[in-house]
PDB file of N, CA and C in Angstrom:
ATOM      1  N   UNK A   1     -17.438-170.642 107.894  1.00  0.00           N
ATOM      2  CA  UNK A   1     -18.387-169.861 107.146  1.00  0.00           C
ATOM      3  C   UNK A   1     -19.078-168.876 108.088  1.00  0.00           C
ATOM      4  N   UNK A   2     -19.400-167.751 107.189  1.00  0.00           N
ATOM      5  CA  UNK A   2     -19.937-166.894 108.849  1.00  0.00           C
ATOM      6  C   UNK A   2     -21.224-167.250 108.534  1.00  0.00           C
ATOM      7  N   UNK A   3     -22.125-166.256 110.026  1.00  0.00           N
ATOM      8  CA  UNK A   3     -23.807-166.735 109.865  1.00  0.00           C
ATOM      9  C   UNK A   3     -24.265-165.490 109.374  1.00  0.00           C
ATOM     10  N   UNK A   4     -23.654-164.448 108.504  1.00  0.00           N
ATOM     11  CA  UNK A   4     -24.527-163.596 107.597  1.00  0.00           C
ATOM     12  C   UNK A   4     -23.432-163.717 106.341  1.00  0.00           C
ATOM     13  N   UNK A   5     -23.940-163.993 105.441  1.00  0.00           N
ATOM     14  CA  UNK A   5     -23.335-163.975 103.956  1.00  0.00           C
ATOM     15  C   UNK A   5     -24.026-162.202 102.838  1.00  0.00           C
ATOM     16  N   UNK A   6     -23.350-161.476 103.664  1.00  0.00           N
ATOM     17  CA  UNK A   6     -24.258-160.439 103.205  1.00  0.00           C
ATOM     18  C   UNK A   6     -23.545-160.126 101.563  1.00  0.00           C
ATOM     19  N   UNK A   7     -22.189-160.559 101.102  1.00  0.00           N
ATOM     20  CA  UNK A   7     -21.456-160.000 100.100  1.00  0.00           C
ATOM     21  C   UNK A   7     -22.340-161.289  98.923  1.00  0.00           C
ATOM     22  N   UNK A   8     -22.480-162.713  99.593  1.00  0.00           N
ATOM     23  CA  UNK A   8     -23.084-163.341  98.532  1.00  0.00           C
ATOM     24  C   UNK A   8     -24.408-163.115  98.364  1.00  0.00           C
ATOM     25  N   UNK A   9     -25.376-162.617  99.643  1.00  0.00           N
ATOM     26  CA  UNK A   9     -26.677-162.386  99.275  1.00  0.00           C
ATOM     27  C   UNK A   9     -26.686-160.978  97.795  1.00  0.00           C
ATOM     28  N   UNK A  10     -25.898-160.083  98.452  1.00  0.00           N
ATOM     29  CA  UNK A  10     -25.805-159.127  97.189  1.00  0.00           C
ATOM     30  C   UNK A  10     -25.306-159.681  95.959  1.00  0.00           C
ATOM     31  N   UNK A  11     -24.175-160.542  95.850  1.00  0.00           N
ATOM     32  CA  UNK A  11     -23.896-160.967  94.335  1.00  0.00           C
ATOM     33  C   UNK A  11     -25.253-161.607  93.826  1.00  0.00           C
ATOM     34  N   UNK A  12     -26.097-162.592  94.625  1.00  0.00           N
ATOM     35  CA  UNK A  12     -26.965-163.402  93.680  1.00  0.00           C
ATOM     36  C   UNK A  12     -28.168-162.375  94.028  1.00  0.00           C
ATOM     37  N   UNK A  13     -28.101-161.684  94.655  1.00  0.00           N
ATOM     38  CA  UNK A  13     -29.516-160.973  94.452  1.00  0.00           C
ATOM     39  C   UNK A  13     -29.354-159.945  93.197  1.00  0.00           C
ATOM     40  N   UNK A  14     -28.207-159.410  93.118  1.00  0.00           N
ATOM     41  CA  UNK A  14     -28.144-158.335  91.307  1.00  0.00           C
ATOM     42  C   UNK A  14     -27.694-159.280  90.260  1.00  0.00           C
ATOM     43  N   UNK A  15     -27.065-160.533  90.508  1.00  0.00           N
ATOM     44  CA  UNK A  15     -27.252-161.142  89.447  1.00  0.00           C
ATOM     45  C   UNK A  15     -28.640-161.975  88.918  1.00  0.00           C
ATOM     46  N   UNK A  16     -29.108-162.013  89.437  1.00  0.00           N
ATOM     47  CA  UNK A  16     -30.746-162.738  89.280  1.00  0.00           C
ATOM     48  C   UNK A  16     -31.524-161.608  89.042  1.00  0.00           C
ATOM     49  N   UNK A  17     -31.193-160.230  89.205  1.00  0.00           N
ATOM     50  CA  UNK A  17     -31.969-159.356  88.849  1.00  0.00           C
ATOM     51  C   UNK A  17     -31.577-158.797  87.612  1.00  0.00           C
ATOM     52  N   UNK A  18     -30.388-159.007  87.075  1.00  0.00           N
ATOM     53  CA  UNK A  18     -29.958-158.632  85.491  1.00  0.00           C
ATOM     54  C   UNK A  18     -30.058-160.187  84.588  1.00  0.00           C
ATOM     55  N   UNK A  19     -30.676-160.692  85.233  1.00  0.00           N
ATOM     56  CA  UNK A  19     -31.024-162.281  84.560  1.00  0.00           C
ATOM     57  C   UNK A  19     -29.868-163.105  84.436  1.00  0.00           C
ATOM     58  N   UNK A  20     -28.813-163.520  85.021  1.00  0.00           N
ATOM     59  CA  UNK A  20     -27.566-164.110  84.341  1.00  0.00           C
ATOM     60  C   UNK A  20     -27.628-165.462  85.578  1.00  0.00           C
ATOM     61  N   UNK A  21     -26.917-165.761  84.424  1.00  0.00           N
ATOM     62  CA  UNK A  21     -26.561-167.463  85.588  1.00  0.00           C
ATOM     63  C   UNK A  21     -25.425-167.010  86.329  1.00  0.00           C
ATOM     64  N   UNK A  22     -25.251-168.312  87.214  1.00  0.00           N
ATOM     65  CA  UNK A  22     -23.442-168.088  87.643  1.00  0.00           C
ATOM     66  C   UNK A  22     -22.544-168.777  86.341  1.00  0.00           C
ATOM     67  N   UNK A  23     -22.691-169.204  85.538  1.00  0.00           N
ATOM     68  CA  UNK A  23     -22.072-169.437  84.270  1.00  0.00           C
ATOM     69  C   UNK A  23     -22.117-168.093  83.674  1.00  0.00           C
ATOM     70  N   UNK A  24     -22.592-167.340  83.567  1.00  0.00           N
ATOM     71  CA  UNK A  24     -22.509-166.108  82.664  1.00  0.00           C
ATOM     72  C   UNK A  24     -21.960-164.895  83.084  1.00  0.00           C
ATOM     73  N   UNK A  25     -22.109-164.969  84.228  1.00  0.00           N
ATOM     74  CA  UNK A  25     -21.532-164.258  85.031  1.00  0.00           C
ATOM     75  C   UNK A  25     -20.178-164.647  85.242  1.00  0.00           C
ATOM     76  N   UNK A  26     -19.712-165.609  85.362  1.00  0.00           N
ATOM     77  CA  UNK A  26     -18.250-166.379  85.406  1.00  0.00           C
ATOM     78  C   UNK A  26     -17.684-166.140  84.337  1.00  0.00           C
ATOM     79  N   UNK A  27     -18.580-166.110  83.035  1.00  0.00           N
ATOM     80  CA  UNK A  27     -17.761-166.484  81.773  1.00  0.00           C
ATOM     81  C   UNK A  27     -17.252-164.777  81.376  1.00  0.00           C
ATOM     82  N   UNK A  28     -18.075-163.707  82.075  1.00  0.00           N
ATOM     83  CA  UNK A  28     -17.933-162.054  81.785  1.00  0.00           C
ATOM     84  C   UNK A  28     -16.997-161.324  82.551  1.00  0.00           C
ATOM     85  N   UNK A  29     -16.690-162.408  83.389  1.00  0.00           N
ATOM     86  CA  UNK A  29     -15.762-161.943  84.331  1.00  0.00           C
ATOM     87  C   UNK A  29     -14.294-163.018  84.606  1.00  0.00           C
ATOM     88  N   UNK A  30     -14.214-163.784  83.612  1.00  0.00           N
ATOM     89  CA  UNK A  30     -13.252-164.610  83.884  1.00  0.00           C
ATOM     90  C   UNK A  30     -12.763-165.821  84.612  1.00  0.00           C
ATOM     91  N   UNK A  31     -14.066-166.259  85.516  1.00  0.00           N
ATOM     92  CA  UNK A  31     -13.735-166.998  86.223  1.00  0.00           C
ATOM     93  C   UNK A  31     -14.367-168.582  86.175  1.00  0.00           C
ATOM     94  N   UNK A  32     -14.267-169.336  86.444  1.00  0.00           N
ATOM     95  CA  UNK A  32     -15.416-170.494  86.366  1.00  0.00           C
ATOM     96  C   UNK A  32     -16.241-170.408  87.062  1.00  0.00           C
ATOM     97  N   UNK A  33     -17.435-170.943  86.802  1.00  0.00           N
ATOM     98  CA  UNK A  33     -18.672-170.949  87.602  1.00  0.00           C
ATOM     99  C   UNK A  33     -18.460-171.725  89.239  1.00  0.00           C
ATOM    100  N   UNK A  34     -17.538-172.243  89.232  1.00  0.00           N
ATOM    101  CA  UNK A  34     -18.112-173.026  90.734  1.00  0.00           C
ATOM    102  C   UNK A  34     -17.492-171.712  91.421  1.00  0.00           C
ATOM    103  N   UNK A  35     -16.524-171.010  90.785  1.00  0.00           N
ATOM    104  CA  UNK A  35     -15.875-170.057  91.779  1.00  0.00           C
ATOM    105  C   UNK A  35     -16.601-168.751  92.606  1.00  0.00           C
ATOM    106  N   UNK A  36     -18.139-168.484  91.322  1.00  0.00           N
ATOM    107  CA  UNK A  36     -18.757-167.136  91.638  1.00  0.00           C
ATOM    108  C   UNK A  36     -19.661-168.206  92.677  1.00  0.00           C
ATOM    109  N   UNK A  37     -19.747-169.563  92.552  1.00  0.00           N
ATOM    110  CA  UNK A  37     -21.075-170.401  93.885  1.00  0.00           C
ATOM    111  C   UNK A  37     -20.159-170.530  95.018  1.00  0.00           C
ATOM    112  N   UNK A  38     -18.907-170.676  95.079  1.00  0.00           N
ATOM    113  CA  UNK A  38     -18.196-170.745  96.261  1.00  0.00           C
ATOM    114  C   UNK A  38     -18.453-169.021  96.954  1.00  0.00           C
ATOM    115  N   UNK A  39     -18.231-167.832  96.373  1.00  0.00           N
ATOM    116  CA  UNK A  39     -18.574-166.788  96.851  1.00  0.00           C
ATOM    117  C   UNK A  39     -19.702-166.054  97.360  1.00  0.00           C
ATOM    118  N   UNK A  40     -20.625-166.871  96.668  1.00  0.00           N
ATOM    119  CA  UNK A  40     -22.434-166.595  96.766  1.00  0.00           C
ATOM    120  C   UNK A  40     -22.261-167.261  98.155  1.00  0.00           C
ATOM    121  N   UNK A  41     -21.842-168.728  98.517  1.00  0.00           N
ATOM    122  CA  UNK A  41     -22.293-168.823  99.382  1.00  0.00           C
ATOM    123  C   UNK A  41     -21.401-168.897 100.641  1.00  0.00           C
ATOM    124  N   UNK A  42     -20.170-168.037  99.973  1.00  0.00           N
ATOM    125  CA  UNK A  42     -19.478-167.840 100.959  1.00  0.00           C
ATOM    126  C   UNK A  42     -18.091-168.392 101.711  1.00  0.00           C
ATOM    127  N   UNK A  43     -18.132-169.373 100.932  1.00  0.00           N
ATOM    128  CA  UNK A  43     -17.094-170.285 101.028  1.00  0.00           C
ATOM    129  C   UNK A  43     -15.140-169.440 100.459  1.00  0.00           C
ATOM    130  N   UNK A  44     -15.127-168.790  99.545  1.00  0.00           N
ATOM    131  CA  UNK A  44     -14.177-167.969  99.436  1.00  0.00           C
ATOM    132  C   UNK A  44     -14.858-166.385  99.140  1.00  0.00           C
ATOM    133  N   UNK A  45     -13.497-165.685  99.096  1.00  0.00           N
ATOM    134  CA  UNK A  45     -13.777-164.328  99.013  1.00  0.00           C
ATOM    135  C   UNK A  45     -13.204-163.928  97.451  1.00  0.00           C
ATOM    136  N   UNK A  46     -13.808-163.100  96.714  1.00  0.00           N
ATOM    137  CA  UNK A  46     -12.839-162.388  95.646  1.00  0.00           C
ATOM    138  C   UNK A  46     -11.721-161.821  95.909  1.00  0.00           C
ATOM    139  N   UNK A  47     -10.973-161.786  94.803  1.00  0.00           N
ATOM    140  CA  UNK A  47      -9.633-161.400  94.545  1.00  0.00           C
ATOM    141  C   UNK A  47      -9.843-159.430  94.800  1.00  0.00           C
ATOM    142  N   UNK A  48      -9.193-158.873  95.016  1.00  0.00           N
ATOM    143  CA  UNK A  48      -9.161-157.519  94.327  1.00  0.00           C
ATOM    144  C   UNK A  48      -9.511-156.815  93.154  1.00  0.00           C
ATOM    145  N   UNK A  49      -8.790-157.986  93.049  1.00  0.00           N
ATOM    146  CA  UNK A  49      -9.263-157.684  90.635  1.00  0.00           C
ATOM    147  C   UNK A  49     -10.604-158.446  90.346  1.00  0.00           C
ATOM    148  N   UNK A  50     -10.995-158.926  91.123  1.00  0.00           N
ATOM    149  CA  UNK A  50     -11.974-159.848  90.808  1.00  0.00           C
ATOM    150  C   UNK A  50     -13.219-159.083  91.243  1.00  0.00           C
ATOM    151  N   UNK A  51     -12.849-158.273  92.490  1.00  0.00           N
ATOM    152  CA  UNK A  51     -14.090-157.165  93.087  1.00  0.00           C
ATOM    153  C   UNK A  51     -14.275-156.251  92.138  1.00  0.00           C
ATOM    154  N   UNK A  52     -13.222-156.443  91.495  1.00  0.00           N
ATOM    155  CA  UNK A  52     -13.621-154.596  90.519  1.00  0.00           C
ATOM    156  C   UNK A  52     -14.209-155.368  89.208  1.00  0.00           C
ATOM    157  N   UNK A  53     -14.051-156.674  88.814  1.00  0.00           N
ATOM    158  CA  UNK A  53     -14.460-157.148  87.604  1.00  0.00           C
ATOM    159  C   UNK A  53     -15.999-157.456  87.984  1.00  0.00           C
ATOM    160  N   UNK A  54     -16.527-157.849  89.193  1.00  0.00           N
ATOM    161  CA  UNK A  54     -17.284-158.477  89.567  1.00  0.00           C
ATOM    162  C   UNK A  54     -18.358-156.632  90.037  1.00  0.00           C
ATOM    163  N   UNK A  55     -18.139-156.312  89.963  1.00  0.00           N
ATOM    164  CA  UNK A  55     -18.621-154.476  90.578  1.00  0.00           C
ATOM    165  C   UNK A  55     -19.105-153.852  89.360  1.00  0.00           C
ATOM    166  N   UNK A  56     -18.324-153.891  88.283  1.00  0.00           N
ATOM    167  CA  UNK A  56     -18.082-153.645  87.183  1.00  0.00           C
ATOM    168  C   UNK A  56     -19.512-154.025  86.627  1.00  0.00           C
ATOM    169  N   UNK A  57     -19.301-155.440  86.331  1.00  0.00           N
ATOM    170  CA  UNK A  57     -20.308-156.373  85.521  1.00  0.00           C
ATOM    171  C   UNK A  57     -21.803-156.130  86.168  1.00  0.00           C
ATOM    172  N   UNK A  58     -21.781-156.331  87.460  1.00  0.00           N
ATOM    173  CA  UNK A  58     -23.530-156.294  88.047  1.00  0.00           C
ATOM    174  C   UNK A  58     -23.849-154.950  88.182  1.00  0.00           C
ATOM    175  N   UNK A  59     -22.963-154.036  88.013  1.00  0.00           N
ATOM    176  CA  UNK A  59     -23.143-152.609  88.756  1.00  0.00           C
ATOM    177  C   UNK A  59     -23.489-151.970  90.140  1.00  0.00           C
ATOM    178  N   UNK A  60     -22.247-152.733  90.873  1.00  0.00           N
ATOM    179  CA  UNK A  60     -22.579-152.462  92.418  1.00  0.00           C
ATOM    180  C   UNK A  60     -21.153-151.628  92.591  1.00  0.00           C
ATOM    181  N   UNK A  61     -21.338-150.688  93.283  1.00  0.00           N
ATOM    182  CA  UNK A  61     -20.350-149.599  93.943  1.00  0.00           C
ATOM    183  C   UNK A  61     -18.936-150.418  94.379  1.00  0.00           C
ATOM    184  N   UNK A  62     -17.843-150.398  93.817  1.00  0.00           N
ATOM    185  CA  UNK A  62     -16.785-151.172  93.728  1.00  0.00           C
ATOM    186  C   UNK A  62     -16.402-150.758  95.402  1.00  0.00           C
ATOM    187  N   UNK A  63     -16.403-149.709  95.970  1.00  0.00           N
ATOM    188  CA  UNK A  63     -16.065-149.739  97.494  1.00  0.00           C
ATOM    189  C   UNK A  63     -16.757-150.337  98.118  1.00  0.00           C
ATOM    190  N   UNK A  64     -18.269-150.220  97.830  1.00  0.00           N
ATOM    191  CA  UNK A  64     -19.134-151.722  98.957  1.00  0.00           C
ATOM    192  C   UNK A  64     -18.964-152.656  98.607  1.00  0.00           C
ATOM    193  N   UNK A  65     -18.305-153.612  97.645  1.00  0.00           N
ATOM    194  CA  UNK A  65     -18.216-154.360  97.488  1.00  0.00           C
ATOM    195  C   UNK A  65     -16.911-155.544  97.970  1.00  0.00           C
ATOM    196  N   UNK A  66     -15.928-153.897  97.724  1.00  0.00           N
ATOM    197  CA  UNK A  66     -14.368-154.663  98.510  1.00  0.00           C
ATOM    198  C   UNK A  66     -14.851-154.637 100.337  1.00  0.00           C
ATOM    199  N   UNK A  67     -15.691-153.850 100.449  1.00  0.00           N
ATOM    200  CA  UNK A  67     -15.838-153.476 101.821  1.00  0.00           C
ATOM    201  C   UNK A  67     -16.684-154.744 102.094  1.00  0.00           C
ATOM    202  N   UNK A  68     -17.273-155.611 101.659  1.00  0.00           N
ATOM    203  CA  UNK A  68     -18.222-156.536 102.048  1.00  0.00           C
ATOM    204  C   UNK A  68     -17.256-157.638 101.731  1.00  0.00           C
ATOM    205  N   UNK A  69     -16.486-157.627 100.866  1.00  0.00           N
ATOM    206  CA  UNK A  69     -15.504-158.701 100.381  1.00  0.00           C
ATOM    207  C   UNK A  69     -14.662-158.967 101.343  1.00  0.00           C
ATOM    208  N   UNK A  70     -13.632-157.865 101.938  1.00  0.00           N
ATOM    209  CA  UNK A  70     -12.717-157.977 102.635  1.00  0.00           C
ATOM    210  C   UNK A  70     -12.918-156.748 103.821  1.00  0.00           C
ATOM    211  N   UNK A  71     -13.732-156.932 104.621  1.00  0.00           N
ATOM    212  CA  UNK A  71     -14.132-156.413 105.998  1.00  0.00           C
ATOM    213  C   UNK A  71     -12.945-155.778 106.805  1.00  0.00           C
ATOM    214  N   UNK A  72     -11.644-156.337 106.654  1.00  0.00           N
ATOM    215  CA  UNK A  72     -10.544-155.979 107.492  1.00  0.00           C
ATOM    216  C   UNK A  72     -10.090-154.205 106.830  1.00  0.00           C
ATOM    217  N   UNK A  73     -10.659-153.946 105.377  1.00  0.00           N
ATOM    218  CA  UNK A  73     -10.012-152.926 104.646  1.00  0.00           C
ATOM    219  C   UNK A  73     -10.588-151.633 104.971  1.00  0.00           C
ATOM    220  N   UNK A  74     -12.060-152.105 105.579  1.00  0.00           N
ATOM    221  CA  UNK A  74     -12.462-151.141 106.446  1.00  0.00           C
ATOM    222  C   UNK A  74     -11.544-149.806 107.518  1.00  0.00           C
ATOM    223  N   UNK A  75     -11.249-150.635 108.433  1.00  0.00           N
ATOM    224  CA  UNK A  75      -9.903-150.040 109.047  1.00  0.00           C
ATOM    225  C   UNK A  75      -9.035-149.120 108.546  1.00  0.00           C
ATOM    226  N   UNK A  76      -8.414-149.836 107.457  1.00  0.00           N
ATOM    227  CA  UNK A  76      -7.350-149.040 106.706  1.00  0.00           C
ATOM    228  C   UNK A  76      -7.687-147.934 106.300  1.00  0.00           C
ATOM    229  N   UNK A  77      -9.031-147.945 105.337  1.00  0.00           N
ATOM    230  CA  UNK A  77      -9.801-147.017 104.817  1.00  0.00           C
ATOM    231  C   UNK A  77      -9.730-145.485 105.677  1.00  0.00           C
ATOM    232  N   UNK A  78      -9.984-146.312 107.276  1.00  0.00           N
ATOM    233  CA  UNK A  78     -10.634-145.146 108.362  1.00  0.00           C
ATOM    234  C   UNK A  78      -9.464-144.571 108.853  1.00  0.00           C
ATOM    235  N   UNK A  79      -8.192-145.219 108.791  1.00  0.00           N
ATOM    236  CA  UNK A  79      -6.814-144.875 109.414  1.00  0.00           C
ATOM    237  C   UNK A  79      -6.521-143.896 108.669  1.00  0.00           C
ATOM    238  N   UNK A  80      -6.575-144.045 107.236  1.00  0.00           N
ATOM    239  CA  UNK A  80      -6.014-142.895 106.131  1.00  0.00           C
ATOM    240  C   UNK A  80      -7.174-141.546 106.348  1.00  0.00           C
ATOM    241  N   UNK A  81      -7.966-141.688 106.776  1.00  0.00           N
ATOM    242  CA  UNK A  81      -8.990-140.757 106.244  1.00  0.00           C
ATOM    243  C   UNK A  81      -8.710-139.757 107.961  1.00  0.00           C
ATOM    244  N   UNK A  82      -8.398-140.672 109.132  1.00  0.00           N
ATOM    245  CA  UNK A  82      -8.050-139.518 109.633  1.00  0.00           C
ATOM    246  C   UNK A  82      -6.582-139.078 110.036  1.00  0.00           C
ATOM    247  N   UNK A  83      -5.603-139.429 109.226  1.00  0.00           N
ATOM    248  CA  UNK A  83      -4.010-139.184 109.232  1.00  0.00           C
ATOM    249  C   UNK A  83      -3.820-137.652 108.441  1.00  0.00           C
ATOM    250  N   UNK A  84      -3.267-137.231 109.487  1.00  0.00           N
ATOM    251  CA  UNK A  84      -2.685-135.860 109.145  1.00  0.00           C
ATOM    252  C   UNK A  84      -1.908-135.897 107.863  1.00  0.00           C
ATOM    253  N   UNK A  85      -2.093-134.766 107.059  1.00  0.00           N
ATOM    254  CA  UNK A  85      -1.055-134.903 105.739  1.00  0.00           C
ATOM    255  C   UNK A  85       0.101-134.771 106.151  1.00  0.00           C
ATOM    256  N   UNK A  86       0.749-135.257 105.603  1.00  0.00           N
ATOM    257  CA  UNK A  86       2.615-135.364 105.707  1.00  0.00           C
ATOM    258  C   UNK A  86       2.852-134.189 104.476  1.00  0.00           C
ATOM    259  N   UNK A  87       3.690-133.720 104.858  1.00  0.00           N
ATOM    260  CA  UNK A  87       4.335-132.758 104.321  1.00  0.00           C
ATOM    261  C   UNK A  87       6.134-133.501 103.933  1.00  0.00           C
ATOM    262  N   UNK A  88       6.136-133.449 102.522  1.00  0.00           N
ATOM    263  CA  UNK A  88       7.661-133.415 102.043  1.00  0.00           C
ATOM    264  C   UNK A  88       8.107-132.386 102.123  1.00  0.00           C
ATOM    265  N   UNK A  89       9.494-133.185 102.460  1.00  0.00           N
ATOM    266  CA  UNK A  89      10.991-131.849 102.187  1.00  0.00           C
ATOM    267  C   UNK A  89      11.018-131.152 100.951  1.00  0.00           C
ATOM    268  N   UNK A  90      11.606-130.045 101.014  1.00  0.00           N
ATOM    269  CA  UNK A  90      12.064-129.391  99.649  1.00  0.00           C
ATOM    270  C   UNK A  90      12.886-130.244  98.646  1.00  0.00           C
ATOM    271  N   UNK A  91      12.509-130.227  97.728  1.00  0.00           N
ATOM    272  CA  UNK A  91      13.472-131.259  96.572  1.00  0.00           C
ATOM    273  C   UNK A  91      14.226-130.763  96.218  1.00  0.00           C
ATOM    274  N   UNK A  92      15.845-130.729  96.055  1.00  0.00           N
ATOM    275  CA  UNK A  92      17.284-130.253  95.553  1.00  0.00           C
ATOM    276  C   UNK A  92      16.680-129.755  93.932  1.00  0.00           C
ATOM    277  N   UNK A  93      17.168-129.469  93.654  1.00  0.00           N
ATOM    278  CA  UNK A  93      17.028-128.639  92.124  1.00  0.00           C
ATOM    279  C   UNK A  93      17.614-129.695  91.345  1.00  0.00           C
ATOM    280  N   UNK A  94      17.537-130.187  90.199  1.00  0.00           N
ATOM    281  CA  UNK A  94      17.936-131.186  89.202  1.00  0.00           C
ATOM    282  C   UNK A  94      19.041-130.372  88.467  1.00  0.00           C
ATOM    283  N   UNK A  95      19.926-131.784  88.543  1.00  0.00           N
ATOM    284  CA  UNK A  95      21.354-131.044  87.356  1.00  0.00           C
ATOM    285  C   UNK A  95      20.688-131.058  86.175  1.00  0.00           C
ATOM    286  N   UNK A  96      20.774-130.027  85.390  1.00  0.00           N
ATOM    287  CA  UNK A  96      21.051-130.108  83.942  1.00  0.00           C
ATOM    288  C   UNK A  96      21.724-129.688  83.366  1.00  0.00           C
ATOM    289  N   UNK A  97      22.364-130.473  82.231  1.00  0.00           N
ATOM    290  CA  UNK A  97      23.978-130.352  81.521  1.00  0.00           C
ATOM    291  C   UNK A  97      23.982-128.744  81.026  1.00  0.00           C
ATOM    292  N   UNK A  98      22.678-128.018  80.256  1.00  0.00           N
ATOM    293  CA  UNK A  98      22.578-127.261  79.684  1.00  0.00           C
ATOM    294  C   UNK A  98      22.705-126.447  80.277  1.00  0.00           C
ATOM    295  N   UNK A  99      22.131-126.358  81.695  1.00  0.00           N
ATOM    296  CA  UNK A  99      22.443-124.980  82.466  1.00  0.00           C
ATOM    297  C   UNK A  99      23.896-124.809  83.011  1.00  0.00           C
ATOM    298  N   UNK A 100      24.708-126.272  83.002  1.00  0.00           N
ATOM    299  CA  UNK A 100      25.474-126.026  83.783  1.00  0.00           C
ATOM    300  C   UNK A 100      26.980-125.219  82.679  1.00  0.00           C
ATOM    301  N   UNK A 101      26.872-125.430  81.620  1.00  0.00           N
ATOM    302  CA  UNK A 101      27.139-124.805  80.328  1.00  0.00           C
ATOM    303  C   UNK A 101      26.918-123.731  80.070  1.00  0.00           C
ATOM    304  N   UNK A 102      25.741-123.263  80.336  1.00  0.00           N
ATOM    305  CA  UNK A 102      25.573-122.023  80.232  1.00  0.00           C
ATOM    306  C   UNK A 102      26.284-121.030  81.592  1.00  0.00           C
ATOM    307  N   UNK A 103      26.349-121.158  82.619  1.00  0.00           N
ATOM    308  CA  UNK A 103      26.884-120.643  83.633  1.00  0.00           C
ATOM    309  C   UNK A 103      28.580-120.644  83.470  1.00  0.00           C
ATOM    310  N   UNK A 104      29.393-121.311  82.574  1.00  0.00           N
ATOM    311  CA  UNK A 104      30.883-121.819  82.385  1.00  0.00           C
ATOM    312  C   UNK A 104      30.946-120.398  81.064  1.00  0.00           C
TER     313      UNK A 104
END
């Protein structure tokens, strides 16, 4: 377990501020209740789909949330943002029967 739970302090601090239990919150988002107390306090992390269901419902910014969820995505985030655009090849022209009919 780490020694800052900053993703569960934010889940139970906006859920206690829109009044909901972890039952209600579980039941709006699909999951069982012990699953949103294992995350509050840290014990597992949300799913992907579960960050955006869970972002969704309390109204917290779905990127701070994967970003507090899964810390490693950080990185990735920063790799893409400074990678040069790639440039594709020219694409061959597509057969079509009709043109090729018309040229005969």
């Amino acid at each position: 377990m780490r020694d800052t739970n900053k993703l569960g302090e934010l889940l139970k601090t906006r859920r206690e501020a829109l009044g909901l239990t972890q039952r209600e919150l579980a039941r709006k988002i699909g999951v069982e209740a012990s699953h949103i107390a294992f995350i509050e306090s840290g014990r597992r992390k949300p799913s992907l789909k579960l960050v955006g269901g869970i972002a969704d419902t309390l109204g917290v910014d779905r990127q701070e949330l994967l970003l507090l969820a899964h810390p490693e995505a950080k990185a990735l985030l920063a790799e893409r943002q400074f990678e040069p655009s790639r440039k594709t090849a020219p694409r061959a022209p597509r057969f079509s029967p009709k043109a090729a009919r018309s040229r005969n």
